[in-house]
Protein backbone atom coordinates (compact mmCIF):
# COMPACT_ATOMS: atom_id res chain seq x y z
CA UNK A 1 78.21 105.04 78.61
CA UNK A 2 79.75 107.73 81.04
CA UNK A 3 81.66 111.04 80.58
CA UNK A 4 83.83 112.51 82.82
CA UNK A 5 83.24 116.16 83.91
CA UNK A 6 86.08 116.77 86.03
CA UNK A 7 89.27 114.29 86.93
CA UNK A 8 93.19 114.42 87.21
CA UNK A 9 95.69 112.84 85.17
CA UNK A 10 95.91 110.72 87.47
CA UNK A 11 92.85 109.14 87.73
CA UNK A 12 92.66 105.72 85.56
CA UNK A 13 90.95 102.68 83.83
CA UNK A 14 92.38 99.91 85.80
CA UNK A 15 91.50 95.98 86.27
CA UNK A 16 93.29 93.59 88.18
CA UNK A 17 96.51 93.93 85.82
CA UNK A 18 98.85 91.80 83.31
CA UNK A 19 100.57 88.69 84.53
CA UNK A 20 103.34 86.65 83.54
CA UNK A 21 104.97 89.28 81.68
CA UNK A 22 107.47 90.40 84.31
CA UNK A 23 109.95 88.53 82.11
CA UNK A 24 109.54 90.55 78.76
CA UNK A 25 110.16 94.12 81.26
CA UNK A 26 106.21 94.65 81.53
CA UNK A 27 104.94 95.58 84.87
CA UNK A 28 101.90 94.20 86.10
CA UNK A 29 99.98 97.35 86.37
CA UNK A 30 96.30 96.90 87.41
CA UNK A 31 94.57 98.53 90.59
CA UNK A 32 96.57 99.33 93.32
CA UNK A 33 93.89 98.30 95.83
CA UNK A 34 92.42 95.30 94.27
CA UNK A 35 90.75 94.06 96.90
CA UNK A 36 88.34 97.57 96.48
CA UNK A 37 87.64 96.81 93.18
CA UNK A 38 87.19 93.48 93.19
CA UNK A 39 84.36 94.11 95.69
CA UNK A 40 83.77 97.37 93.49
CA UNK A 41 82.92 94.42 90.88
CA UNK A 42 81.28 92.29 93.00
CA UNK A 43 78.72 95.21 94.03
CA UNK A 44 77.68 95.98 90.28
CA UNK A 45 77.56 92.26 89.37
CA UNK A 46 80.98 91.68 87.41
CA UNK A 47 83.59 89.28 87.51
CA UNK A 48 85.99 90.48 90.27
CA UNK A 49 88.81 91.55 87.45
CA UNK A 50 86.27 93.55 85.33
CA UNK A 51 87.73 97.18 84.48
CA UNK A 52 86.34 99.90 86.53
CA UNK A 53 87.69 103.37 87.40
CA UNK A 54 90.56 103.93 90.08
CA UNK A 55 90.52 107.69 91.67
CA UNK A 56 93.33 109.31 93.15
CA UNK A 57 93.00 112.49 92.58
CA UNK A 58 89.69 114.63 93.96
CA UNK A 59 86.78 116.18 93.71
CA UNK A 60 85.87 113.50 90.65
CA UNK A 61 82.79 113.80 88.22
CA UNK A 62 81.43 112.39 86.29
CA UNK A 63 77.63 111.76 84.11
CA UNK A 64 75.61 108.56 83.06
CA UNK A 65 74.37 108.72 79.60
CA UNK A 66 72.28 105.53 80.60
CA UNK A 67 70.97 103.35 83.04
CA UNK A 68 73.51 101.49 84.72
CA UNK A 69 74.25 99.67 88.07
CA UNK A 70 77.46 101.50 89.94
CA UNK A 71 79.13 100.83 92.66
CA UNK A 72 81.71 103.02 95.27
CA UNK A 73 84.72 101.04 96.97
CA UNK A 74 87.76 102.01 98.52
CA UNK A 75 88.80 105.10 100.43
CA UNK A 76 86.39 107.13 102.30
CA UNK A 77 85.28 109.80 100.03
CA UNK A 78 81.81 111.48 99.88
CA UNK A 79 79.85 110.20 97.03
CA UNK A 80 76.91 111.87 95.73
CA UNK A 81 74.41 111.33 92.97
CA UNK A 82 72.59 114.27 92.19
CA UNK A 83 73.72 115.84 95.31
CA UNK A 84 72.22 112.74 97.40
CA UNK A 85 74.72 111.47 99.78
CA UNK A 86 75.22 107.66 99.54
CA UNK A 87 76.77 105.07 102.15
CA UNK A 88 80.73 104.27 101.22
CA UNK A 89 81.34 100.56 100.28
CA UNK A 90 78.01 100.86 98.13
CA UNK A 91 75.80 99.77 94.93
CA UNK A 92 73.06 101.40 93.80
CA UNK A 93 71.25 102.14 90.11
CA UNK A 94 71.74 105.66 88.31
CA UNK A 95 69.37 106.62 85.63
CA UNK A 96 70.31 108.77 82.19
CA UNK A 97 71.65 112.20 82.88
CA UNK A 98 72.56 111.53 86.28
CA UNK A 99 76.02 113.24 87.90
CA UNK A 100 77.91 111.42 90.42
CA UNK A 101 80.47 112.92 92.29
CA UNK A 102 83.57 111.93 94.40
CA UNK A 103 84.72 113.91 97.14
CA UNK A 104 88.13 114.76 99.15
CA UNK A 105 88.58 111.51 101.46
CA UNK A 106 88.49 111.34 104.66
CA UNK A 107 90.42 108.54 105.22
CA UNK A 108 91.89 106.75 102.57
CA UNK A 109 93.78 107.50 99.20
CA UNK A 110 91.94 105.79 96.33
CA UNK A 111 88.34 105.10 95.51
CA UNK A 112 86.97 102.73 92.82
CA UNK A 113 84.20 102.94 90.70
CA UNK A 114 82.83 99.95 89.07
CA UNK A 115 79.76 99.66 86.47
CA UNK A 116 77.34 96.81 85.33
CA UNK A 117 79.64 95.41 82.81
CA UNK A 118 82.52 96.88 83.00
CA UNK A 119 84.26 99.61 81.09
CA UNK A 120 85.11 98.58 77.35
CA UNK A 121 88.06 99.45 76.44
CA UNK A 122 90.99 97.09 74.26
CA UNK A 123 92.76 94.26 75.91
CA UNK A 124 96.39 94.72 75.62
CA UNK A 125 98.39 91.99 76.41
CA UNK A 126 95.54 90.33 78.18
CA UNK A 127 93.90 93.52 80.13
CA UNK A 128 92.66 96.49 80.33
CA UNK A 129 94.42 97.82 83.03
CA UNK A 130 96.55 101.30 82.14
CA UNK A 131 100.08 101.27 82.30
CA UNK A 132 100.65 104.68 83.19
CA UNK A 133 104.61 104.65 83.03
CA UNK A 134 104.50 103.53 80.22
CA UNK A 135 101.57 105.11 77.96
CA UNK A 136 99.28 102.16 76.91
CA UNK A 137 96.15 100.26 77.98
CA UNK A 138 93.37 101.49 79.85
CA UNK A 139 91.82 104.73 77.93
CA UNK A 140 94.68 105.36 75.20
CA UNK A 141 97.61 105.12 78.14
CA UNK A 142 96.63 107.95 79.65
CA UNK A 143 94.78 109.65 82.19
CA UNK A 144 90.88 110.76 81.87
CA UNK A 145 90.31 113.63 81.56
CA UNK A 146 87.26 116.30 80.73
CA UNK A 147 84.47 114.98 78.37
CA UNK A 148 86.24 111.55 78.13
CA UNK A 149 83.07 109.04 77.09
CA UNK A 150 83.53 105.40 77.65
CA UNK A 151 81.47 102.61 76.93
CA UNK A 152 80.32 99.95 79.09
CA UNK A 153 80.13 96.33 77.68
CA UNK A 154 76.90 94.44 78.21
CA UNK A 155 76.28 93.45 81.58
CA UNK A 156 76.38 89.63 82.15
CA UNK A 157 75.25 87.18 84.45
CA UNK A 158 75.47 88.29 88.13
CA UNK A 159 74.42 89.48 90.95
CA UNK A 160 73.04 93.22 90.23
CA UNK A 161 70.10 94.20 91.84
CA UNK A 162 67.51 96.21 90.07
CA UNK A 163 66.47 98.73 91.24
CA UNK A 164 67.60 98.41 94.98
CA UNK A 165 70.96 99.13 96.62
CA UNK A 166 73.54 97.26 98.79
CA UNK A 167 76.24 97.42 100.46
CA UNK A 168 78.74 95.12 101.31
CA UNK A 169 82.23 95.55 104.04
CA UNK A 170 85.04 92.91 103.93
CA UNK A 171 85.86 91.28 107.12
CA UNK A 172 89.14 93.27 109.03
CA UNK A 173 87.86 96.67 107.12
CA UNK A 174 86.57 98.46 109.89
CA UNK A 175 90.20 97.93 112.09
CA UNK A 176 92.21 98.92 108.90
CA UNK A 177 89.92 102.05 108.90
CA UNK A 178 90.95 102.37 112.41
CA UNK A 179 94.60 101.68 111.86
CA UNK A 180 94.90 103.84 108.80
CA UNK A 181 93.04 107.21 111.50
CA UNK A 182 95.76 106.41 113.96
CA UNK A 183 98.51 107.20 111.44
CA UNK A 184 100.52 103.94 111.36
CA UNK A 185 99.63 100.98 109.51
CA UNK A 186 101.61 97.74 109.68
CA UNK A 187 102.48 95.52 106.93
CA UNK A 188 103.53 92.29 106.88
CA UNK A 189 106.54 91.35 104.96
CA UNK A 190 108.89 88.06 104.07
CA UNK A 191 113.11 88.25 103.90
CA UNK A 192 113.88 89.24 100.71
CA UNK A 193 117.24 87.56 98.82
CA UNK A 194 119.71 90.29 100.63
CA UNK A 195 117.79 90.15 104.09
CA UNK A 196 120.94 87.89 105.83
CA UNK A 197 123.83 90.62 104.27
CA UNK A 198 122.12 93.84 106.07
CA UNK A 199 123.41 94.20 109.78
CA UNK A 200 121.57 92.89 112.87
CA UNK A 201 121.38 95.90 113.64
CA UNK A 202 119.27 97.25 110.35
CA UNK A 203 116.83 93.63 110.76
CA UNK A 204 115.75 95.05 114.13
CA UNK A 205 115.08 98.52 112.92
CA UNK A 206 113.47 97.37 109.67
CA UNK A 207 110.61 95.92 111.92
CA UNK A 208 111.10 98.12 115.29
CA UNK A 209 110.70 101.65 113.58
CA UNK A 210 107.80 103.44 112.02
CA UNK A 211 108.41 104.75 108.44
CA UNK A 212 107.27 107.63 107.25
CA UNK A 213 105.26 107.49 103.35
CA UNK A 214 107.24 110.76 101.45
CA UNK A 215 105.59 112.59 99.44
CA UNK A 216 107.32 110.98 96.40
CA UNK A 217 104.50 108.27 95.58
CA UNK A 218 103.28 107.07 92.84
CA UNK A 219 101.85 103.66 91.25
CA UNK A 220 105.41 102.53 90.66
CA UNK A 221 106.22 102.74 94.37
CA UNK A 222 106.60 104.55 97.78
CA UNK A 223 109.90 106.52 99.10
CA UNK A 224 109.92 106.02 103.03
CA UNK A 225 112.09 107.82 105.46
CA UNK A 226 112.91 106.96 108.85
CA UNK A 227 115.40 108.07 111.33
CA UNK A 228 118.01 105.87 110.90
CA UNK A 229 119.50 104.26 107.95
CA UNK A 230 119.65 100.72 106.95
CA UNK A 231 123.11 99.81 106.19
CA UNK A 232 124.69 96.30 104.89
CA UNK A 233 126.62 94.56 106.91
CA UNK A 234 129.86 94.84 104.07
CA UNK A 235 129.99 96.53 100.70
CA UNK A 236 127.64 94.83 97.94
CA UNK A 237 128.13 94.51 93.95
CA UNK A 238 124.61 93.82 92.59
CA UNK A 239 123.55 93.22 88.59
CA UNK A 240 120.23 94.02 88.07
CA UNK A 241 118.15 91.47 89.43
CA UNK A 242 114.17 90.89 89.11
CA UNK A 243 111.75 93.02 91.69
CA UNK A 244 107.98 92.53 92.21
CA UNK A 245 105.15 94.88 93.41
CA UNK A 246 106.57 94.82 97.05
CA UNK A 247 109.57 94.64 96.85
CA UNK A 248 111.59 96.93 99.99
CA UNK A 249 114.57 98.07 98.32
CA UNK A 250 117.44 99.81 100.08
CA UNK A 251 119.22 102.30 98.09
CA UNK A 252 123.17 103.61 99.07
CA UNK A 253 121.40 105.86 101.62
CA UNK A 254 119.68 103.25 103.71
CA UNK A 255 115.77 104.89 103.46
CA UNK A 256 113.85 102.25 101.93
CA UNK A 257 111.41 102.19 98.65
CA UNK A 258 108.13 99.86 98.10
CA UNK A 259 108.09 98.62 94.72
CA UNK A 260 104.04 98.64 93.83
CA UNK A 261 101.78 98.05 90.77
CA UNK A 262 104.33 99.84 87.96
CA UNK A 263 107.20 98.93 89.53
CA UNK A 264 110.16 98.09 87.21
CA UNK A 265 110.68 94.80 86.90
CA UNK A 266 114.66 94.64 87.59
CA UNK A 267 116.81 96.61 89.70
CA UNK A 268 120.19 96.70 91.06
CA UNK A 269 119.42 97.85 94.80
CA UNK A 270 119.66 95.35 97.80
CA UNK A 271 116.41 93.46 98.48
CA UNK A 272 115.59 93.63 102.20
CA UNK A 273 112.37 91.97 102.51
CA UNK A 274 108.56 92.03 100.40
CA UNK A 275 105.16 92.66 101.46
CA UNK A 276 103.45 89.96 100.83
CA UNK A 277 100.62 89.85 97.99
CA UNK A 278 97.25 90.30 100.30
CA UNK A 279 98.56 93.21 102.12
CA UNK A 280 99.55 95.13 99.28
CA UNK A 281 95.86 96.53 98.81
CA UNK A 282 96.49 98.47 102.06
CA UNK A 283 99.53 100.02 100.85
CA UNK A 284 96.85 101.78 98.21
CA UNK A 285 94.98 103.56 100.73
CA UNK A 286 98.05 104.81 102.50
CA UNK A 287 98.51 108.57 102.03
CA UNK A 288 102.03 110.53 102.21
CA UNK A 289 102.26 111.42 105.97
CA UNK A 290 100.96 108.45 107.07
CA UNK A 291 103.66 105.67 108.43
CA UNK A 292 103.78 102.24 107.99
CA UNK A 293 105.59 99.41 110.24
CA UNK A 294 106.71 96.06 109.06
CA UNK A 295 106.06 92.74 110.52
CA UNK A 296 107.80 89.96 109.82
CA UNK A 297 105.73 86.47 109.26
CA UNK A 298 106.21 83.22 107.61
CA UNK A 299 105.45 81.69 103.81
CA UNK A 300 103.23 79.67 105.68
CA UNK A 301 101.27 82.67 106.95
CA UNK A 302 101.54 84.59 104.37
CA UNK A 303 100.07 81.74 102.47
CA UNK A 304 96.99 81.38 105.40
CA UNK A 305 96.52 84.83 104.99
CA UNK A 306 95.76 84.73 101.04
CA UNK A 307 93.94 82.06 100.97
CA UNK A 308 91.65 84.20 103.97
CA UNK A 309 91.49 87.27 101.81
CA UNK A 310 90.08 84.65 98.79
CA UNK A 311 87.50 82.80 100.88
CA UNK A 312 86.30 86.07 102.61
CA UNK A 313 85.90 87.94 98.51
CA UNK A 314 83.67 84.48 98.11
CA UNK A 315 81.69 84.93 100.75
CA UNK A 316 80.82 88.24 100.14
CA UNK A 317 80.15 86.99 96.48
CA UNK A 318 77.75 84.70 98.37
CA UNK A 319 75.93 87.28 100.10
CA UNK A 320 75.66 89.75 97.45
CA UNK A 321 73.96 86.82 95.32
CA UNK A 322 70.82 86.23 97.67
CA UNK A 323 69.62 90.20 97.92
CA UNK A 324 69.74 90.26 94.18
CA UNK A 325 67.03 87.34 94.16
CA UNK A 326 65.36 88.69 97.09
CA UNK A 327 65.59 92.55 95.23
CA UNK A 328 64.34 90.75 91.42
């Protein structure tokens, strides 16, 4: 078990999210960097889509009241256990009455915290991912918050390591870091349904200008402003249409919005394009201030690229599985 000290409301129980409910008006939900907590999971020996802890807002504490394998992914925040600084990207065993604690990042906007086990808390329409919009799943809908306690179900079969500590850094990590310190990061995106009714004009921009994150975020998606507006190329009557996590709308006055993990899941705005699925973790580590720039690529890549991202979280699985052997 664990209890929080200190947190923000915004600070949540999240897994990998709920699928194949789009159709009944339920977002998908679920971490908004999953790639972090999958290797969050990976790190503490879970499956990939156990439920672990997804911080946005800092400095985060909280106590064991246990033994228990943890593990730090994510953005670049100071962690410390008992006022021991550990390596980011890290695993490592905490004993009863232990405090860890997250600081401000450095780089980076969410940090995930996974446990041997995972965190028990009710499956709701097949997770236990919160759906903060909303007001269920996760911990009672809601944020955590001060002397929150939540149970850990029994670790399983995997590869924790007793006693010792490792680390582990996906492939193409260290140039995101880089990316994200320079300010820009680029995302790569497909035409959407209403890509071919914008102007030429607004294509080339889409792609040839850096757009700035606003500082209205939030899980159900990013306002971006940029110095010119996209426009369609003649006047468009919409219905309310479906939308996924990534979806680049374009409202009446041309500044674009990323739909992410709570987006809604119809909308009546014109569909310019959609980041595609494996680069949507790095839209969870952008911060407001930071800009992002599109690039366009093809199904085919975006396909190549997915099935990358899979066989790299594999491998890691792979390597993780040997130092627990070596560590037993």
């Amino acid at each position: 078990m664990i209890e929080i000290l200190s947190s923000g409301a915004a600070n949540l129980v999240q897994d990998q999210g709920r699928s194949g409910l789009l159709h009944l008006g339920i977002s998908r939900s679920g971490a908004m960097d999953g790639l972090a907590l999958s290797c969050a999971n990976l790190l503490a020996g879970n499956p990939a889509d156990a439920a672990g802890l997804e911080i946005a807002m800092f400095p985060f504490k909280l106590r064991f009241l246990g033994d228990v394998r943890f593990a730090c992914t994510g953005a670049d925040a100071e962690l410390r256990l008992d006022g021991e600084v550990l390596p980011p990207w890290w695993s490592g065993q905490a004993h009863n009455g232990q405090v860890l604690t997250l600081g401000l990042p450095r780089t980076g906007a969410r940090a995930y915290l996974a446990f041997a086990g995972g965190i028990d808390v009710p499956v709701v329409l097949g997770a236990r991912a919160t759906d903060h919009k909303t007001g269920f799943g996760g911990l009672a809908g809601r944020g955590l918050k001060r002397l929150d306690r939540l149970s850990l179900e029994a670790a399983g079969e995997g590869p924790a390591i007793p006693g010792g500590d490792v680390g582990c850094v996906p492939a193409g990590l260290p140039a995101f870091w880089r990316e994200l310190a320079s300010g820009c990061v680029t995302l790569r995106v497909l035409p959407a349904a209403q890509y071919a009714q914008f102007t030429a004009e607004s294509r080339r921009i889409l792609v040839e200008a850096a757009w700035q994150v606003t500082r209205d975020v939030s899980r159900q998606g990013y306002r971006l402003a940029g110095s010119e507006a996209l426009r369609l190329a003649e006047p468009l009557e919409l219905l309310s249409h479906g939308i996924v996590p990534g979806t680049v709308q374009v409202p009446p006055a041309g500044q674009p919005i990323i739909q992410l993990a709570e987006a809604n899941t119809c909308g009546g705005y014109p569909k310019i394009a959609t980041v595609i699925e494996p680069d949507l973790w790095r839209l969870g580590q952008v911060p407001s201030g930071c800009a992002v720039r599109f690039e366009p690529v093809t199904a085919e890549t975006a396909e190549s690229i997915w099935r990358a991202q899979d066989a790299e979280l594999a491998r890691l699985a792979q390597c993780i599985a040997p130092m627990a052997r070596r560590a037993a």
